[in-house]
Protein backbone atom coordinates (compact mmCIF):
# COMPACT_ATOMS: atom_id res chain seq x y z
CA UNK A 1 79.37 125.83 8.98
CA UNK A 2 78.44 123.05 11.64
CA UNK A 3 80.28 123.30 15.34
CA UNK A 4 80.72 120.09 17.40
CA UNK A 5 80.27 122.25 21.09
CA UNK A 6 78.98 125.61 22.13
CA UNK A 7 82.61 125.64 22.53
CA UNK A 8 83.79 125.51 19.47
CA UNK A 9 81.37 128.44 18.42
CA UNK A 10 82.25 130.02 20.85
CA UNK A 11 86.23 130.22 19.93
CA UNK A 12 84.71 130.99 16.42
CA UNK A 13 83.09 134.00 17.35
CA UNK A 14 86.12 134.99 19.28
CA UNK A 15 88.25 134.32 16.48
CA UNK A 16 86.36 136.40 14.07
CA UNK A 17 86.03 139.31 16.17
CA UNK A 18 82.29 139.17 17.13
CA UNK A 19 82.57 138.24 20.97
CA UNK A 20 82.62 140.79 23.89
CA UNK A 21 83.45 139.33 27.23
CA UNK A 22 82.06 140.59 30.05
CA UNK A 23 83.86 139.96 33.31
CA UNK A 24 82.02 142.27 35.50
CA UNK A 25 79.84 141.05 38.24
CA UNK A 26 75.88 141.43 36.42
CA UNK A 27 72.39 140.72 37.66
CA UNK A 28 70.59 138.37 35.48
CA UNK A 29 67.40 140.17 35.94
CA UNK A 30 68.24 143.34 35.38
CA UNK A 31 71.82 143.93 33.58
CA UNK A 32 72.10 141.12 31.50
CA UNK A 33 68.76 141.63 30.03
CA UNK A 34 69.45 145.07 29.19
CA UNK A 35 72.67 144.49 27.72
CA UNK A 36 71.31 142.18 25.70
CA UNK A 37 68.45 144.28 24.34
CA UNK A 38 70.68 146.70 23.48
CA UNK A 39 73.01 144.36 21.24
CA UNK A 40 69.58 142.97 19.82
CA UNK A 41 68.90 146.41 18.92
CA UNK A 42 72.20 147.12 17.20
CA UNK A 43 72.48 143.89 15.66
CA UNK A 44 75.85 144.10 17.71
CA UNK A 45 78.40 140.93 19.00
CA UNK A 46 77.80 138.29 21.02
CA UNK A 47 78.40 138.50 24.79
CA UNK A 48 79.37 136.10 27.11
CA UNK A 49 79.26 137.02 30.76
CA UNK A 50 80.85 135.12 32.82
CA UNK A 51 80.11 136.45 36.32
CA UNK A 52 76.56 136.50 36.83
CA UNK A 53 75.64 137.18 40.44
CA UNK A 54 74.16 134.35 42.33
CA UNK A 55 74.55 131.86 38.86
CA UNK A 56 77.64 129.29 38.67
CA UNK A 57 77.30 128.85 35.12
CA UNK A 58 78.54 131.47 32.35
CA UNK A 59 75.95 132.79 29.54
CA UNK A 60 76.24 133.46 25.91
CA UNK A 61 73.79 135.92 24.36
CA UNK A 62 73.89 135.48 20.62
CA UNK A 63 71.63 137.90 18.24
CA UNK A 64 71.24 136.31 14.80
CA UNK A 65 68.44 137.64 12.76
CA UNK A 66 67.50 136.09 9.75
């Protein structure tokens, strides 16, 4: 399937269950990293955080593996 925006992807993972939004105030260094290993690790959802300290802009961690 192709996506016109992150955006759209974005809803689409939402839609189909496989996003976990994480409001929380995180450190990009440290919390966000380790979240992320761990959903490597599991193979788990996609996150998007939304409130990382000191960053305006929101980030999506997506684990694909082929």
């Amino acid at each position: 399937m192709s996506y016109t925006s992150l955006a759209d992807f974005v809803e689409e993972l939402e839609r189909l269950g496989q996003l976990r939004l994480v409001e929380v105030g995180v450190d990009l260094a440290g919390e966000v990293a380790a979240l992320s290993e761990a959903v490597a690790r599991s193979a788990g959802p996609a996150l998007l955080f939304r409130n990382i300290r000191g960053n305006a802009i929101p980030l999506v961690f997506v684990y694909t593996c082929f």
